[in-house]
C-alpha atoms as a PDB file:
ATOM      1  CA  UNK A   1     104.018 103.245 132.692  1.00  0.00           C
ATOM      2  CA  UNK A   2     103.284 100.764 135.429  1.00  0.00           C
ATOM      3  CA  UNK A   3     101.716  98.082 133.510  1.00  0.00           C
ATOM      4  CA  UNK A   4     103.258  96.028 130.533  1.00  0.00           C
ATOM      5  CA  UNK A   5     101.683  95.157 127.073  1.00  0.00           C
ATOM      6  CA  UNK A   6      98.499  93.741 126.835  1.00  0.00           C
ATOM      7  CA  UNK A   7      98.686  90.034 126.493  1.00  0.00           C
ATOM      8  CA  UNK A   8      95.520  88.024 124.148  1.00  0.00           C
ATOM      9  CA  UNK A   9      94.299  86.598 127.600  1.00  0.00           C
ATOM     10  CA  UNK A  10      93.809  90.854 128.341  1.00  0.00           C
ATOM     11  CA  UNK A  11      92.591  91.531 125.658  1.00  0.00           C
ATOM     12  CA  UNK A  12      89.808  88.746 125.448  1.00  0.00           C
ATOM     13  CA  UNK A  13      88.869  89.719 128.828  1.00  0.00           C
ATOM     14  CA  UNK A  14      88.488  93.214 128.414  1.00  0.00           C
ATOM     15  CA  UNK A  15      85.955  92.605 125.523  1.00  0.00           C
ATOM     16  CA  UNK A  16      84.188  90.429 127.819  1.00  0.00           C
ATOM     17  CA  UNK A  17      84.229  92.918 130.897  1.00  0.00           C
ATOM     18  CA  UNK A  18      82.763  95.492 128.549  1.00  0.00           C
ATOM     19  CA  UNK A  19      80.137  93.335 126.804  1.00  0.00           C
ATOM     20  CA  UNK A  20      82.649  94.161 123.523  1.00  0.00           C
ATOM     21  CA  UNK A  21      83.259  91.958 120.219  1.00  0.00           C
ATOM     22  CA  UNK A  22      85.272  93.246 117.163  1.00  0.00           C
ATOM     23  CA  UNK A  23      83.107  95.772 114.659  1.00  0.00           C
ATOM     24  CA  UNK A  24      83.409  94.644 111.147  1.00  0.00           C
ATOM     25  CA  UNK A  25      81.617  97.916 110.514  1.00  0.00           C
ATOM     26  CA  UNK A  26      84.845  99.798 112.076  1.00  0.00           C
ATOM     27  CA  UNK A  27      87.169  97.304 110.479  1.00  0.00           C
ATOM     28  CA  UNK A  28      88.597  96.262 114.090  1.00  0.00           C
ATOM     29  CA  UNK A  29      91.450  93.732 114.196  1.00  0.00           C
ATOM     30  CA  UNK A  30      93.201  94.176 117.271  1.00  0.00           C
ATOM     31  CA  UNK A  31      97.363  93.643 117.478  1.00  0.00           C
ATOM     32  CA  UNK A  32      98.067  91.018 120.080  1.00  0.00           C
ATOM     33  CA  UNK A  33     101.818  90.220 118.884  1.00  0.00           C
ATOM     34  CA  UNK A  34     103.735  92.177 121.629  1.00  0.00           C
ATOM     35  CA  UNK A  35     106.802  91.838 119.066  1.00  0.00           C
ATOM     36  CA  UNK A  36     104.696  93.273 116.270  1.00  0.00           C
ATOM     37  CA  UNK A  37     103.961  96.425 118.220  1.00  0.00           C
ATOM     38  CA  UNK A  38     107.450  96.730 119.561  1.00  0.00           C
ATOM     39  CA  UNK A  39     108.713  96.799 115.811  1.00  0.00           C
ATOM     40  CA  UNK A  40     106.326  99.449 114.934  1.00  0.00           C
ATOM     41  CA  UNK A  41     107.311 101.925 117.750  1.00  0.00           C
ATOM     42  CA  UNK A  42     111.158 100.930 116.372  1.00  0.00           C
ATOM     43  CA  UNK A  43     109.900 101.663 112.654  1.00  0.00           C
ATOM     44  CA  UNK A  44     108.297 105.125 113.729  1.00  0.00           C
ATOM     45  CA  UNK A  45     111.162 106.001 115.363  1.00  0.00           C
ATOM     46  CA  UNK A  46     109.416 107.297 118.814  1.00  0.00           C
ATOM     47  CA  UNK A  47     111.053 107.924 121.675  1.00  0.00           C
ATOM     48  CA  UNK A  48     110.923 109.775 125.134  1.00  0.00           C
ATOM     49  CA  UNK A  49     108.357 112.886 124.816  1.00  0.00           C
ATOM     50  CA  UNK A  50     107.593 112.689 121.365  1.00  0.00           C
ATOM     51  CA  UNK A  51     103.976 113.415 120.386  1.00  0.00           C
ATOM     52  CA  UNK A  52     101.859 110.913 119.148  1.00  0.00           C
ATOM     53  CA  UNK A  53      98.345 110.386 117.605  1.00  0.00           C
ATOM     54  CA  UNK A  54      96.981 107.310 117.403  1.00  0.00           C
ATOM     55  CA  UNK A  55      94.115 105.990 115.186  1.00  0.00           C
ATOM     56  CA  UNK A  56      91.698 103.844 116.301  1.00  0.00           C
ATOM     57  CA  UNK A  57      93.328 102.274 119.439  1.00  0.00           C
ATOM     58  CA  UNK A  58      90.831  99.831 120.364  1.00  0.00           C
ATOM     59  CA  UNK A  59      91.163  98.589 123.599  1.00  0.00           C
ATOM     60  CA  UNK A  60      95.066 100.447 123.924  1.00  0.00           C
ATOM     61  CA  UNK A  61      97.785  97.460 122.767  1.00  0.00           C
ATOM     62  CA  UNK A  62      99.451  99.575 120.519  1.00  0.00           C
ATOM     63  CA  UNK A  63      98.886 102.850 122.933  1.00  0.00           C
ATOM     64  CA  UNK A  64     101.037 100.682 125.392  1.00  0.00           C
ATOM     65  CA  UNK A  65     103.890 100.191 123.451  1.00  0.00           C
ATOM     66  CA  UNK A  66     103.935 103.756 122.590  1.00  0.00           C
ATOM     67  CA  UNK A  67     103.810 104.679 126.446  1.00  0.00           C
ATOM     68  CA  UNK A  68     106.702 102.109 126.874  1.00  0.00           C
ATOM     69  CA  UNK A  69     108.848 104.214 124.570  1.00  0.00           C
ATOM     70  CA  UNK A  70     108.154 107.402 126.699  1.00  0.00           C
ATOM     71  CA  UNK A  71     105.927 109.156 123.848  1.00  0.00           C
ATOM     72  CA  UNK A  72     102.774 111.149 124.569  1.00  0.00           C
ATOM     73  CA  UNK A  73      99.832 109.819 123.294  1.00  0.00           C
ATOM     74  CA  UNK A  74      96.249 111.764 121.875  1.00  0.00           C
ATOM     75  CA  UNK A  75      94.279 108.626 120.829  1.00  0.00           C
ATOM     76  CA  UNK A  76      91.084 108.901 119.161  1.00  0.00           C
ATOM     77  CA  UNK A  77      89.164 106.458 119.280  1.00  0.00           C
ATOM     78  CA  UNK A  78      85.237 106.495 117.321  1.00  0.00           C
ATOM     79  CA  UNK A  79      83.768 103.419 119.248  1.00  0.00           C
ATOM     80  CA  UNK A  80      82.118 104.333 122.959  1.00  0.00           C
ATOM     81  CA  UNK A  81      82.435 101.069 124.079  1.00  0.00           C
ATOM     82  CA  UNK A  82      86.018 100.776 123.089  1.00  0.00           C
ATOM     83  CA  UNK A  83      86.836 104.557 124.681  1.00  0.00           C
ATOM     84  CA  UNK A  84      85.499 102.805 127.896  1.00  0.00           C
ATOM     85  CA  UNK A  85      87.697 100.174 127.767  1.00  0.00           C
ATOM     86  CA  UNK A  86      90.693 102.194 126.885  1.00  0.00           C
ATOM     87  CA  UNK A  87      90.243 104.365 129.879  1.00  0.00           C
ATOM     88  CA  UNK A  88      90.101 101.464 132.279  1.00  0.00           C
ATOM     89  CA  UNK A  89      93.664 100.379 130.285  1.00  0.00           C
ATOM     90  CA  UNK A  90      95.403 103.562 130.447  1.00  0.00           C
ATOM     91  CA  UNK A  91      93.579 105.458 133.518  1.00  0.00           C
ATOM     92  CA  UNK A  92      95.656 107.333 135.355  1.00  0.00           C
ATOM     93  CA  UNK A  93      98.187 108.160 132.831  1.00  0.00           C
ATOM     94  CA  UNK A  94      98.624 111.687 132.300  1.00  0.00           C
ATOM     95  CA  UNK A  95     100.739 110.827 128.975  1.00  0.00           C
ATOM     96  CA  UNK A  96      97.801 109.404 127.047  1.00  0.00           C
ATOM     97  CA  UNK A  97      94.451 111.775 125.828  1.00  0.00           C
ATOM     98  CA  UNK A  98      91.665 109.974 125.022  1.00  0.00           C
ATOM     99  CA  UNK A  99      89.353 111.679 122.116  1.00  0.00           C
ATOM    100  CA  UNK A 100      85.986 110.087 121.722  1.00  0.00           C
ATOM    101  CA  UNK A 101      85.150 110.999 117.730  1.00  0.00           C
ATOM    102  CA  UNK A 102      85.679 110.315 114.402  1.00  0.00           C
ATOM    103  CA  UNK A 103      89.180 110.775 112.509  1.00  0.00           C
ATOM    104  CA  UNK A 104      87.698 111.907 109.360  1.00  0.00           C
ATOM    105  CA  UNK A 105      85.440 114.425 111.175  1.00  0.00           C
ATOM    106  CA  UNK A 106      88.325 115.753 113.882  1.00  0.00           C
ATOM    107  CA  UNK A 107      90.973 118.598 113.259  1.00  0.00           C
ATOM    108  CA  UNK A 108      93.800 115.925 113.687  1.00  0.00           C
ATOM    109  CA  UNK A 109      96.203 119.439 113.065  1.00  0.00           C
ATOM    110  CA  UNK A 110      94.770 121.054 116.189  1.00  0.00           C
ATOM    111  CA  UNK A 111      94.660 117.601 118.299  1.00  0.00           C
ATOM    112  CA  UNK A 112      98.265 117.496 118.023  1.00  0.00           C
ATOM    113  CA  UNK A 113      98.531 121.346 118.544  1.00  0.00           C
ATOM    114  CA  UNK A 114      99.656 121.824 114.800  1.00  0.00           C
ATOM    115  CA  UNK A 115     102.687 119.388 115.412  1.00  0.00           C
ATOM    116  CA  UNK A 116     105.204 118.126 114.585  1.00  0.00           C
ATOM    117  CA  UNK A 117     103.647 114.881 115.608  1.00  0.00           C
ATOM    118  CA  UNK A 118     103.947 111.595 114.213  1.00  0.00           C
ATOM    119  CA  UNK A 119     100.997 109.207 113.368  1.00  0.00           C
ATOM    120  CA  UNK A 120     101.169 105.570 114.473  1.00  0.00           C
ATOM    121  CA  UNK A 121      98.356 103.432 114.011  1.00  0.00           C
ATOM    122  CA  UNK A 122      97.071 100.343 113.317  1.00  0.00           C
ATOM    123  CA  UNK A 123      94.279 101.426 110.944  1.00  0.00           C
ATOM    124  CA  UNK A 124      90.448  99.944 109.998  1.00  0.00           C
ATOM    125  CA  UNK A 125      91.315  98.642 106.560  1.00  0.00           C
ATOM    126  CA  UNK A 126      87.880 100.049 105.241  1.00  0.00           C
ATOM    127  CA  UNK A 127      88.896 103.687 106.041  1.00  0.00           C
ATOM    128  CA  UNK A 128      93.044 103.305 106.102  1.00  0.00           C
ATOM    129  CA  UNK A 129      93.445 105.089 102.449  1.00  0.00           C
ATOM    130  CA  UNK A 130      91.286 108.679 103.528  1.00  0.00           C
ATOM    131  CA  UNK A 131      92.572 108.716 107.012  1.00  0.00           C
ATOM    132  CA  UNK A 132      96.309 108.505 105.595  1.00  0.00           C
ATOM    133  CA  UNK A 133      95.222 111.834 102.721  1.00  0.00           C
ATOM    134  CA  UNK A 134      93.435 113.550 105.344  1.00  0.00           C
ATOM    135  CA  UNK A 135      96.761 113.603 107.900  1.00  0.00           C
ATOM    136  CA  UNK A 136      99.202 113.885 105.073  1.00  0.00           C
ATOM    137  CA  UNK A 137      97.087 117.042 103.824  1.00  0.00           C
ATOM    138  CA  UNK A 138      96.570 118.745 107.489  1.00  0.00           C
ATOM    139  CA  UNK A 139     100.697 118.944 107.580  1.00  0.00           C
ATOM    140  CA  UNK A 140     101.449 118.178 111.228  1.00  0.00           C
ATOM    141  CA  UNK A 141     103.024 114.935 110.925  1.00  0.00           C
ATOM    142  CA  UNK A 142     106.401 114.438 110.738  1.00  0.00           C
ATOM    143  CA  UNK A 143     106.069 110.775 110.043  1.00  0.00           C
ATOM    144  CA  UNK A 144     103.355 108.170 109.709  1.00  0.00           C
ATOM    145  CA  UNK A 145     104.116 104.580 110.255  1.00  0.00           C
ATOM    146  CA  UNK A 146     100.453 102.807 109.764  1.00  0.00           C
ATOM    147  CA  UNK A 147      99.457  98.659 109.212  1.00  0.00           C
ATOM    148  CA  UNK A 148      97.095  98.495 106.659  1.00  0.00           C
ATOM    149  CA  UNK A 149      95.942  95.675 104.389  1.00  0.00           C
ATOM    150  CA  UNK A 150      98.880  94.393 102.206  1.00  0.00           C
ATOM    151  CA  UNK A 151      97.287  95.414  98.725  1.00  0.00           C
ATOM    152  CA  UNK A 152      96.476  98.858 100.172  1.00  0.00           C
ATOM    153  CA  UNK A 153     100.002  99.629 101.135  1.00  0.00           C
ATOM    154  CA  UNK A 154     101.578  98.446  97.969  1.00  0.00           C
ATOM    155  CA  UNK A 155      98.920 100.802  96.294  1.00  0.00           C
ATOM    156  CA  UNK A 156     100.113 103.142  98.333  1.00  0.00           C
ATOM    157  CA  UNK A 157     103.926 102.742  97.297  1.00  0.00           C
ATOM    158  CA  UNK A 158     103.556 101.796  93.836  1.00  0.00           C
ATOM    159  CA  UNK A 159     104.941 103.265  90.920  1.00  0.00           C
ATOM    160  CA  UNK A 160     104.366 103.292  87.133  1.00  0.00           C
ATOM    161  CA  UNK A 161     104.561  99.727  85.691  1.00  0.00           C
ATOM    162  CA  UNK A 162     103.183  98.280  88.694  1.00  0.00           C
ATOM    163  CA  UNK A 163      99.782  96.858  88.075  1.00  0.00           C
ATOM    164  CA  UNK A 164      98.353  98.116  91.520  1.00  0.00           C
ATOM    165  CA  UNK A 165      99.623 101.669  90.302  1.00  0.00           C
ATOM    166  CA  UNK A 166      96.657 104.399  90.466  1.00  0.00           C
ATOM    167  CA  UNK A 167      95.253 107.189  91.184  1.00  0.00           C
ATOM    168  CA  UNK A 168      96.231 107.236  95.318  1.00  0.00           C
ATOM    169  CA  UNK A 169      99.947 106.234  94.156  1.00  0.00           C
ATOM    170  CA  UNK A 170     100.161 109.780  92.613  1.00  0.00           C
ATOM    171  CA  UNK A 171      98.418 111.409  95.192  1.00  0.00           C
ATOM    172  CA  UNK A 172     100.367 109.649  98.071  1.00  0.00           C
ATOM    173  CA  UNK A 173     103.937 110.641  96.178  1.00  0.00           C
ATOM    174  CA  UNK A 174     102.852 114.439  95.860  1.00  0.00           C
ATOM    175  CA  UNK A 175     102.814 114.544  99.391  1.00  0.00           C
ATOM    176  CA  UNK A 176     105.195 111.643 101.040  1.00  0.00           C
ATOM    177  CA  UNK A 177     107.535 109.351 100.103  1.00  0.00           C
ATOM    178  CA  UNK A 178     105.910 105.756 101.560  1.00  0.00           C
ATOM    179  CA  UNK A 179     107.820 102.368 101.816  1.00  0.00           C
ATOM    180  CA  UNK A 180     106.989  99.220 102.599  1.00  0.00           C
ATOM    181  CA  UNK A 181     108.678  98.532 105.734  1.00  0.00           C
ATOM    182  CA  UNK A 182     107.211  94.859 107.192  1.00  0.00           C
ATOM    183  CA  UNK A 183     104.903  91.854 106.754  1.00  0.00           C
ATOM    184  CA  UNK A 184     102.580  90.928 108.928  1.00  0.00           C
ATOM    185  CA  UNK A 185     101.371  87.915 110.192  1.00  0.00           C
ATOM    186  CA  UNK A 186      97.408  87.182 110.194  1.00  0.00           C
ATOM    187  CA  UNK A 187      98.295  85.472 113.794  1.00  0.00           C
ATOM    188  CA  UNK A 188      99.600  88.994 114.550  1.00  0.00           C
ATOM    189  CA  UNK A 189      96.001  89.795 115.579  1.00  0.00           C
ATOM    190  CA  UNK A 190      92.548  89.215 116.752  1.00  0.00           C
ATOM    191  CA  UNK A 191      90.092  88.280 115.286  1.00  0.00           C
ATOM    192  CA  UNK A 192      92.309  86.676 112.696  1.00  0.00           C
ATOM    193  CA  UNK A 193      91.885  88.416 109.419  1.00  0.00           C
ATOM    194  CA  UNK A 194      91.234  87.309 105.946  1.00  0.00           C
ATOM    195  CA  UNK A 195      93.379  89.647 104.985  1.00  0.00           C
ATOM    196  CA  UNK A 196      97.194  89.909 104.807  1.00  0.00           C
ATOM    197  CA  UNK A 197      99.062  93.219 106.380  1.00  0.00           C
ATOM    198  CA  UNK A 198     101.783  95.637 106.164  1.00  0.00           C
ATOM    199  CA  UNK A 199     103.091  98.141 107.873  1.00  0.00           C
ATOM    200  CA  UNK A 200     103.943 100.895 105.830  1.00  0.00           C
ATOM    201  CA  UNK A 201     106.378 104.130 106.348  1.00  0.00           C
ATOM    202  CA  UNK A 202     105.196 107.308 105.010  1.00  0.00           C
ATOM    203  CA  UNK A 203     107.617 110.605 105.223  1.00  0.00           C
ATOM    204  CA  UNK A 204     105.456 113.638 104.480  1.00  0.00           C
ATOM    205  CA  UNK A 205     107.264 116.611 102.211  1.00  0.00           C
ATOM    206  CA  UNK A 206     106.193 119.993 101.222  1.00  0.00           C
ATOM    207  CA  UNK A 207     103.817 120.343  98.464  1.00  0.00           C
ATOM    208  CA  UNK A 208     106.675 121.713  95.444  1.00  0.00           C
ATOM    209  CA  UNK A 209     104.601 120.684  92.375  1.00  0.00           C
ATOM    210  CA  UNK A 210     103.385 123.605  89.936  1.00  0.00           C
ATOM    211  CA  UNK A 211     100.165 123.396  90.018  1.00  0.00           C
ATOM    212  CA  UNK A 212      97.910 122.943  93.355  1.00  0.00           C
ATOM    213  CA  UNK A 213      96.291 119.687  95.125  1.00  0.00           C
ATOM    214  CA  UNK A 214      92.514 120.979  93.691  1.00  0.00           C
ATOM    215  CA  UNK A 215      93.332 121.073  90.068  1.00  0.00           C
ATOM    216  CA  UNK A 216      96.485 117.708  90.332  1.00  0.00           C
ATOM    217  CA  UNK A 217      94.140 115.601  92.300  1.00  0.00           C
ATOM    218  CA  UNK A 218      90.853 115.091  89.916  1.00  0.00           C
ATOM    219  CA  UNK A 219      92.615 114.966  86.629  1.00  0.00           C
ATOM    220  CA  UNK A 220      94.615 112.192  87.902  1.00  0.00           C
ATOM    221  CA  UNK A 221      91.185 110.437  89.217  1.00  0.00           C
ATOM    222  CA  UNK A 222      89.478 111.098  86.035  1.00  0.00           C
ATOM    223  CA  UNK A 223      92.609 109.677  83.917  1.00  0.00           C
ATOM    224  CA  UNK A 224      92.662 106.340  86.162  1.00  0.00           C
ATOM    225  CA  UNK A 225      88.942 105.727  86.081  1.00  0.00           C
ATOM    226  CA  UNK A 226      89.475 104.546  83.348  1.00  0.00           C
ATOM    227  CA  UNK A 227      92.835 103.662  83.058  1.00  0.00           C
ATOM    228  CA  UNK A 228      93.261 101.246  79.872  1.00  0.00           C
ATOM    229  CA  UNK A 229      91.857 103.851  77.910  1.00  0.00           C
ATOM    230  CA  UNK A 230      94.698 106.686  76.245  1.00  0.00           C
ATOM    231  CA  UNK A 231      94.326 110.040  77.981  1.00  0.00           C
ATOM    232  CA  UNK A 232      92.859 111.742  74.972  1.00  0.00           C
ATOM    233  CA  UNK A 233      89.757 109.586  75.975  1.00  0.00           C
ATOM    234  CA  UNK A 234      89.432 109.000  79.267  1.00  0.00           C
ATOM    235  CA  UNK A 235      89.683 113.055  80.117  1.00  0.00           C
ATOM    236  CA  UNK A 236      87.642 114.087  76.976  1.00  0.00           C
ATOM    237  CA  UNK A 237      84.419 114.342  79.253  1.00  0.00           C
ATOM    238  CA  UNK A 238      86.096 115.994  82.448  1.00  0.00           C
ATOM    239  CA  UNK A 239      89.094 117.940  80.811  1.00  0.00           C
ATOM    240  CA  UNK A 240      87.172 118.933  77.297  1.00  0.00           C
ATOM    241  CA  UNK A 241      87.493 117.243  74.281  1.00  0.00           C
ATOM    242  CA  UNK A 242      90.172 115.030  72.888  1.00  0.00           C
ATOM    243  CA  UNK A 243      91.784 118.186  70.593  1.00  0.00           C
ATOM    244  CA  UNK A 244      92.585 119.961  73.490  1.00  0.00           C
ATOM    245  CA  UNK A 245      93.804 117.345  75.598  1.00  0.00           C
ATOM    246  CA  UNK A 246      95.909 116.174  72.496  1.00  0.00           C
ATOM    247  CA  UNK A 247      97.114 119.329  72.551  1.00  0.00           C
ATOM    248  CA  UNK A 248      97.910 119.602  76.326  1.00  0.00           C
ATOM    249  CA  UNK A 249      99.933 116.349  76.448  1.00  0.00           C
ATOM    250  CA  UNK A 250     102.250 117.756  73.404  1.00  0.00           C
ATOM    251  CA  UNK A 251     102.521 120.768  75.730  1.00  0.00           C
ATOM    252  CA  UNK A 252     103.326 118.347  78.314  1.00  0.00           C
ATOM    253  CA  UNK A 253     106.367 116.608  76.727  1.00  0.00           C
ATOM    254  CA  UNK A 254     104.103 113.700  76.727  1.00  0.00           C
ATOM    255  CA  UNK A 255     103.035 111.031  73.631  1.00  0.00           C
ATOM    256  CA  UNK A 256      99.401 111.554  72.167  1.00  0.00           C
ATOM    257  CA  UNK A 257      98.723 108.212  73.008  1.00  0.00           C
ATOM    258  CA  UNK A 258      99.986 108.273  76.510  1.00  0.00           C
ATOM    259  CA  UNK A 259      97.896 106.334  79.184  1.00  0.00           C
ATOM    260  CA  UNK A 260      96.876 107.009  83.187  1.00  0.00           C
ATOM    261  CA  UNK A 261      99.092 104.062  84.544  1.00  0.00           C
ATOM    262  CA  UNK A 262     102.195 105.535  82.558  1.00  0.00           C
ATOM    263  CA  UNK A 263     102.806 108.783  83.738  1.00  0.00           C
ATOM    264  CA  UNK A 264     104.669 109.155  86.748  1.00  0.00           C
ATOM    265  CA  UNK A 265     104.438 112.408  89.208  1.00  0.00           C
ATOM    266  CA  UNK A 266     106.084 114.367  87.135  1.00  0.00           C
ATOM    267  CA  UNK A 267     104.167 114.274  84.285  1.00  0.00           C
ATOM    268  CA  UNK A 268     100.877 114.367  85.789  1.00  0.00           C
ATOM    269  CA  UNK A 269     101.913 118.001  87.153  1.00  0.00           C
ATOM    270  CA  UNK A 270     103.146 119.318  83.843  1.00  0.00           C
ATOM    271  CA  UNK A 271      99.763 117.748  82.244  1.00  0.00           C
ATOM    272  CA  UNK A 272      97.644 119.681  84.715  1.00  0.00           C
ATOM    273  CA  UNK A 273      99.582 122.967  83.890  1.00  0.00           C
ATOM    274  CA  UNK A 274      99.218 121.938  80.467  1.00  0.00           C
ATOM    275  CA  UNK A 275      95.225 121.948  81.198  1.00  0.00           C
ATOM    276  CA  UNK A 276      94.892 124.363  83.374  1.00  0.00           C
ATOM    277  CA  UNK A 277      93.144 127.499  82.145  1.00  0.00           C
ATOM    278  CA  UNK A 278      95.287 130.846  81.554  1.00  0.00           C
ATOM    279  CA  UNK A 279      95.936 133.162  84.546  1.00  0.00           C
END
C-alpha cells in the first residue's frame, strides 16, 4: 500500500464527495481511531498474505489497516454508494476484492475459496449476532476478531450464572470459543454511537457434540424463550409434554426442576439426545 490510514478529515470528505451520510438502517459507525484499527489487525493476528474477509467496510478504514499488515482482502460491502467510495479508496490495489452484496445472502465459504480465512470486521450492530452464526457455520474461518456492541459480545461469551447468558451463548460455544478481548471508546468512531463496543475474539472448533446443530439449536431456543420457567414447562409445547421431558432430563443426569439459564453446553447436548427420537 501507497497510502496510509484514513484520517476523520478523509473520511468526512469522502461522504461528502459521494453525496454519503451514515445508514442507521445498515447500522454504520465508521472506525476513525487509527490506534483502534491497528489493535484489531494485532488481535486477529494477520500478517503478510493471509486471507481476509471483511464485513461491511464502509468507506475502507479498517480495509487499510489490513492492507498495512500485508493481508489480502475480499470485502463485501451491501451499500452501492459505499462500494463507490471504497473503490476510489483502495483502486488500484490488486490485494483488496470488492463484493457488492449482502453477507447474509453471499457464500462467504466460496468468497474466501473455502479458506482458511479469517474474518475481521467491524460489524452493523443490528445484524452482528447472524453474520457471526452464519461464518462460524460455513467453516472457513480460522479466526474471527469482530467489534460489536458491548452487551452483544458479552452475550456472546457468557456462561451459566451470567444474567446475559442465553440461547446464542450455547450456540456460539458449540462452535467457538469467544473472548472478550478490548473496550472501545464511543470517540473510536463516527457518527458517535449511543452505544458502547467491544471487540471480541472468536476461535472456531469442529462440531464434536452428539447430537447435530438442527436438533441442539431449537431446543435450546425454545428452553430460553422462556427462560425463568423450569424446563419441564417451557419445552412442554415444542418437545411434548412435561412427562417426557421429566423423563429426558433424568436421562440427562439433569434435576427435574432444572432451568434454561443453568445448563451449560454440556448438558444441553445430553438433553437433546435425551429428546431425540430413537434411531
Amino acid at each position: 500500500m501507497t497510502r496510509g490510514l484514513l484520517t476523520p478529515g478523509d473520511i468526512r470528505r469522502l461522504l461528502d464527495d459521494h453525496g454519503l451520510a451514515p445508514s442507521r438502517a445498515f447500522g454504520q459507525n465508521f472506525v476513525i481511531d487509527g490506534n483502534t484499527l491497528r489493535k484489531v489487525v494485532r488481535d486477529a493476528g494477520v500478517g503478510p498474505g493471509d486471507l481476509v474477509c471483511e464485513i461491511g467496510p464502509g468507506v475502507g478504514s479498517l480495509t487499510l489497516a489490513l492492507r498495512a499488515a500485508g493481508a489480502r482482502v475480499v470485502a463485501v460491502e451491501i451499500d452501492a454508494g459505499m462500494v463507490r467510495a471504497l473503490e476510489e479508496v483502495v483502486g488500484g490495489d490488486g490485494g483488496v476484492r470488492v463484493v457488492h452484496g449482502d453477507a447474509l445472502a453471499v457464500d462467504l465459504a466460496g468468497l474466501v475459496g473455502g479458506g482458511p480465512a479469517a474474518l475481521v470486521a467491524n460489524l452493523p450492530y443490528n445484524v452482528a449476532t447472524p453474520l457471526v452464526m452464519a461464518a462460524l457455520a460455513c467453516g472457513a474461518f480460522r479466526r474471527l476478531v469482530v467489534m460489536v456492541q458491548r452487551e452483544v459480545g458479552r452475550r456472546w461469551a457468557a456462561s451459566p450464572g451470567d444474567p446475559l447468558y442465553a440461547a446464542v451463548s450455547v450456540k456460539i460455544r458449540a462452535q467457538a470459543e469467544a473472548r472478550l478481548l478490548a473496550a472501545v471508546s464511543r470517540t473510536a468512531f463516527y457518527p458517535v454511537p449511543n452505544v458502547d463496543s467491544v471487540t471480541v475474539g472468536l476461535d472456531p472448533r469442529p462440531w464434536d457434540l452428539p447430537i447435530e446443530r438442527d436438533a441442539l439449536f431449537p431446543l435450546v431456543e425454545a428452553g430460553f424463550a422462556q427462560r425463568r420457567k423450569r424446563l419441564r414447562n417451557a419445552l412442554a409445547v415444542s418437545h411434548g409434554p412435561a412427562p417426557v421431558v421429566e423423563a429426558a432430563l433424568a436421562q440427562a443426569g439433569l434435576p427435574v426442576g432444572a432451568r434454561a439459564e443453568e445448563l451449560g453446553l454440556d448438558e444441553w447436548a445430553r438433553l437433546a439426545v435425551a429428546l431425540s427420537p430413537d434411531p
